[in-house]
N, C-alpha and C. Protein backbone atom coordinates (compact mmCIF):
# COMPACT_ATOMS: atom_id res chain seq x y z
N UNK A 1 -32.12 8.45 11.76
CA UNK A 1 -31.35 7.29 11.32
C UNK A 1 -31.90 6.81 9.98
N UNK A 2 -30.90 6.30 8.83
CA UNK A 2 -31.42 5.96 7.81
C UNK A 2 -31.72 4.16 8.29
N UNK A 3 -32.36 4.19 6.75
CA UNK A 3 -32.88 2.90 6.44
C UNK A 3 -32.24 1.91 5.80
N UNK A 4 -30.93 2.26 5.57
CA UNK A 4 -29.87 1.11 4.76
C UNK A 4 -29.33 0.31 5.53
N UNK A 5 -29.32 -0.37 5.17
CA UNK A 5 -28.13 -1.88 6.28
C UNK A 5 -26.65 -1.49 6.27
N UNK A 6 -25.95 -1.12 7.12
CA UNK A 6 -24.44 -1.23 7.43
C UNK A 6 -24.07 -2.44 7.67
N UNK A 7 -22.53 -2.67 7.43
CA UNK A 7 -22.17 -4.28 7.67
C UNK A 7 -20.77 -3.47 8.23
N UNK A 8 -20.57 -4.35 9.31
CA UNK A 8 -19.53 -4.70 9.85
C UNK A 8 -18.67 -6.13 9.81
N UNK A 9 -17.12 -6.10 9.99
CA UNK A 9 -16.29 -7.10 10.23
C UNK A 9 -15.91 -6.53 11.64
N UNK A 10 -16.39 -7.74 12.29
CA UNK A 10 -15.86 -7.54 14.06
C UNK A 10 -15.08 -8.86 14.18
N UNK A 11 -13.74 -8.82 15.08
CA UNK A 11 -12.82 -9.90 15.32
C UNK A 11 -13.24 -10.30 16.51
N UNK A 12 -13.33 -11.75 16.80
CA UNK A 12 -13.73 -12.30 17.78
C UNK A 12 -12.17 -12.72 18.99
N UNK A 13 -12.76 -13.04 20.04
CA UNK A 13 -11.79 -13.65 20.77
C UNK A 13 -10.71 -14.67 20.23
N UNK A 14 -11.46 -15.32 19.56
CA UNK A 14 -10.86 -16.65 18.64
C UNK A 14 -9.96 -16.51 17.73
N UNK A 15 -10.36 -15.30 17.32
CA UNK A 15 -9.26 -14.85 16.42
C UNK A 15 -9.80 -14.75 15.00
N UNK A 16 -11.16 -15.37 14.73
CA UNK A 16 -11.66 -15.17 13.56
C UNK A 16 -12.59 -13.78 13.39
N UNK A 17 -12.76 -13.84 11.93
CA UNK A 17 -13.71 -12.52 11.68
C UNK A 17 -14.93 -13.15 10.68
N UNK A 18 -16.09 -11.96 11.18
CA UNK A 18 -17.56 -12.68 11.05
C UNK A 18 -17.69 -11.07 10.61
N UNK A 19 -18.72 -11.34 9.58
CA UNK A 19 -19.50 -10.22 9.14
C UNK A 19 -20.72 -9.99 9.98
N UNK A 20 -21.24 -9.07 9.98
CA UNK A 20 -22.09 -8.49 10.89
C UNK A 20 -22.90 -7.71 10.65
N UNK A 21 -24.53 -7.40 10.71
CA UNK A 21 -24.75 -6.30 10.69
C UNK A 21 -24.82 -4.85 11.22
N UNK A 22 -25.16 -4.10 11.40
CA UNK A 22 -24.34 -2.99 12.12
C UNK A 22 -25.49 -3.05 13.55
N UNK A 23 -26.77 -3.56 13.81
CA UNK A 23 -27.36 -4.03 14.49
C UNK A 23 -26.60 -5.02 15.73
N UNK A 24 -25.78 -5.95 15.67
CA UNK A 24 -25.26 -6.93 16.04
C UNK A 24 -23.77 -6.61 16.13
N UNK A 25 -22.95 -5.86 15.34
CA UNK A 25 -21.69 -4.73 15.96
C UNK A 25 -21.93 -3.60 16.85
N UNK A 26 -22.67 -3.07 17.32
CA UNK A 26 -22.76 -1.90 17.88
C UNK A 26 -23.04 -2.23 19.35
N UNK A 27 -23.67 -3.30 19.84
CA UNK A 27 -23.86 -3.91 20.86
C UNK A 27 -22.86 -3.46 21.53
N UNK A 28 -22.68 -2.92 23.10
CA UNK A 28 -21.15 -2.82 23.91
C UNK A 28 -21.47 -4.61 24.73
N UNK A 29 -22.28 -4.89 24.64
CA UNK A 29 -22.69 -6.56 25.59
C UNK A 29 -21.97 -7.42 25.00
N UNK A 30 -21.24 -7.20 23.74
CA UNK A 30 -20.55 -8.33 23.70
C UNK A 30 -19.15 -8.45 23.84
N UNK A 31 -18.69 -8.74 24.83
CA UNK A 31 -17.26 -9.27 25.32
C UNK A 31 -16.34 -9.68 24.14
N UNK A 32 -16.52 -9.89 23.06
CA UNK A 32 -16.23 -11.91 22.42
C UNK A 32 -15.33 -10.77 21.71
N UNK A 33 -16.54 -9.68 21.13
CA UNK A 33 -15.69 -8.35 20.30
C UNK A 33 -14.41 -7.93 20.52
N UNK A 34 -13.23 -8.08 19.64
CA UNK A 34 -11.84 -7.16 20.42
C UNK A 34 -11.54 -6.52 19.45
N UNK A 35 -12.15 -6.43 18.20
CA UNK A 35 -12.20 -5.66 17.51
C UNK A 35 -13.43 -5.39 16.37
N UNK A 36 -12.80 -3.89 15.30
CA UNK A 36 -14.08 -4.29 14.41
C UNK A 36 -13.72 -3.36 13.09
N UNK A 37 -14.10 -3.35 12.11
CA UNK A 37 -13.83 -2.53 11.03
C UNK A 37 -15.35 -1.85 10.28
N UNK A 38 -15.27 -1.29 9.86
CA UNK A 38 -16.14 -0.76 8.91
C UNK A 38 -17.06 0.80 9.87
N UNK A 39 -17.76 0.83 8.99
CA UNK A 39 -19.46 0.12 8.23
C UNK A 39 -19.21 0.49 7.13
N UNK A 40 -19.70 -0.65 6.14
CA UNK A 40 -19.77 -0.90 4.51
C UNK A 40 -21.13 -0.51 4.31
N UNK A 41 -21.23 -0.11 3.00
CA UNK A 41 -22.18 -0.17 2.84
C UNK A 41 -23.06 -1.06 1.95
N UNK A 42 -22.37 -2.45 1.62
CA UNK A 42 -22.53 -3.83 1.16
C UNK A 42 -21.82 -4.75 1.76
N UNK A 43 -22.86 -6.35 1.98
CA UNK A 43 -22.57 -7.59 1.96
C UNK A 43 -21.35 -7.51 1.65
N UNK A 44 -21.28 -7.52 0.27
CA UNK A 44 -19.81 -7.80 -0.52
C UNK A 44 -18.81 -6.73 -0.64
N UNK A 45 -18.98 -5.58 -0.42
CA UNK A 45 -18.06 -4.70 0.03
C UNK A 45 -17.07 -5.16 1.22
N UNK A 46 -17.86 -5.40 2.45
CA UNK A 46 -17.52 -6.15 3.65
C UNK A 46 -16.76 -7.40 3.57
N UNK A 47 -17.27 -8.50 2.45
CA UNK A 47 -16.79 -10.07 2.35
C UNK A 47 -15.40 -9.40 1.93
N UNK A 48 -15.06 -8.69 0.69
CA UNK A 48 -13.84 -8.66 0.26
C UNK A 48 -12.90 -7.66 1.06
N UNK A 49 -12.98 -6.76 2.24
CA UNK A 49 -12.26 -6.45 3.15
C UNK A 49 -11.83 -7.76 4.07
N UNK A 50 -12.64 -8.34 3.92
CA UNK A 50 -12.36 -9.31 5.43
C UNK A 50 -11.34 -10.10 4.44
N UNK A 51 -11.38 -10.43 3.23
CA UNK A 51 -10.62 -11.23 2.71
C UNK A 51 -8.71 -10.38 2.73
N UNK A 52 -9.07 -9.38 2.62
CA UNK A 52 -7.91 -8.67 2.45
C UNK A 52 -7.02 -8.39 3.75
N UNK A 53 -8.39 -8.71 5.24
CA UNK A 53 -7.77 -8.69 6.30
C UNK A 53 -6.86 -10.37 6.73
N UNK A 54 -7.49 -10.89 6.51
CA UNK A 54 -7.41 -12.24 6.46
C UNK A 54 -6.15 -12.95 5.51
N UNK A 55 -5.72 -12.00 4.44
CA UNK A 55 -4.52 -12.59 3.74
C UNK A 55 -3.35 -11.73 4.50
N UNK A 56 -3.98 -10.41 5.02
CA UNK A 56 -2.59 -9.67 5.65
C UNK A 56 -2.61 -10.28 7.32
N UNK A 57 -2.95 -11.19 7.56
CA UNK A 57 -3.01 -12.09 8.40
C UNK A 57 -3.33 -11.35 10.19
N UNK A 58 -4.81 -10.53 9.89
CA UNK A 58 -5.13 -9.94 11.13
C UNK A 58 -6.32 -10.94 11.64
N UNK A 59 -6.57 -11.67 10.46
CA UNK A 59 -7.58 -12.75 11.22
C UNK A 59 -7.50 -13.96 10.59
N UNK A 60 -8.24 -14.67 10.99
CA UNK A 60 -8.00 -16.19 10.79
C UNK A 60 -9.52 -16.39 9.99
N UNK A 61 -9.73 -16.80 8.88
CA UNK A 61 -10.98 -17.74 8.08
C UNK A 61 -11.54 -18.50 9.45
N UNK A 62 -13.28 -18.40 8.59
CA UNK A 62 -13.85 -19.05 9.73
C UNK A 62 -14.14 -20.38 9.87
């Protein structure tokens, strides 16, 4: 396994989306998860997908 940080966008129950690291997406323990996108391989790679998910209206701002 490498040493770089992956980021994930996982959709919550709620309907919003939270960035993530790929540490904290990969988990199967969390329920809340109903969905998820990525792994980026930047912070901001990740922020501006979620923005693009978020205007094509698959999630809701947090």
């Amino acid at each position: 396994m490498s040493n770089t940080q992956t980021w994930y966008i996982v959709k919550r129950t709620a309907g919003n989306c939270e960035i993530v690291s790929s540490n904290e997406a990969t988990g199967d323990d969390n329920p809340e998860i109903i969905e998820q996108w990525g792994p980026f391989t930047s912070q901001g790679e990740a922020i501006a997908r979620r923005v693009g998910l978020i205007r094509s209206g698959k999630c809701q701002p947090v």
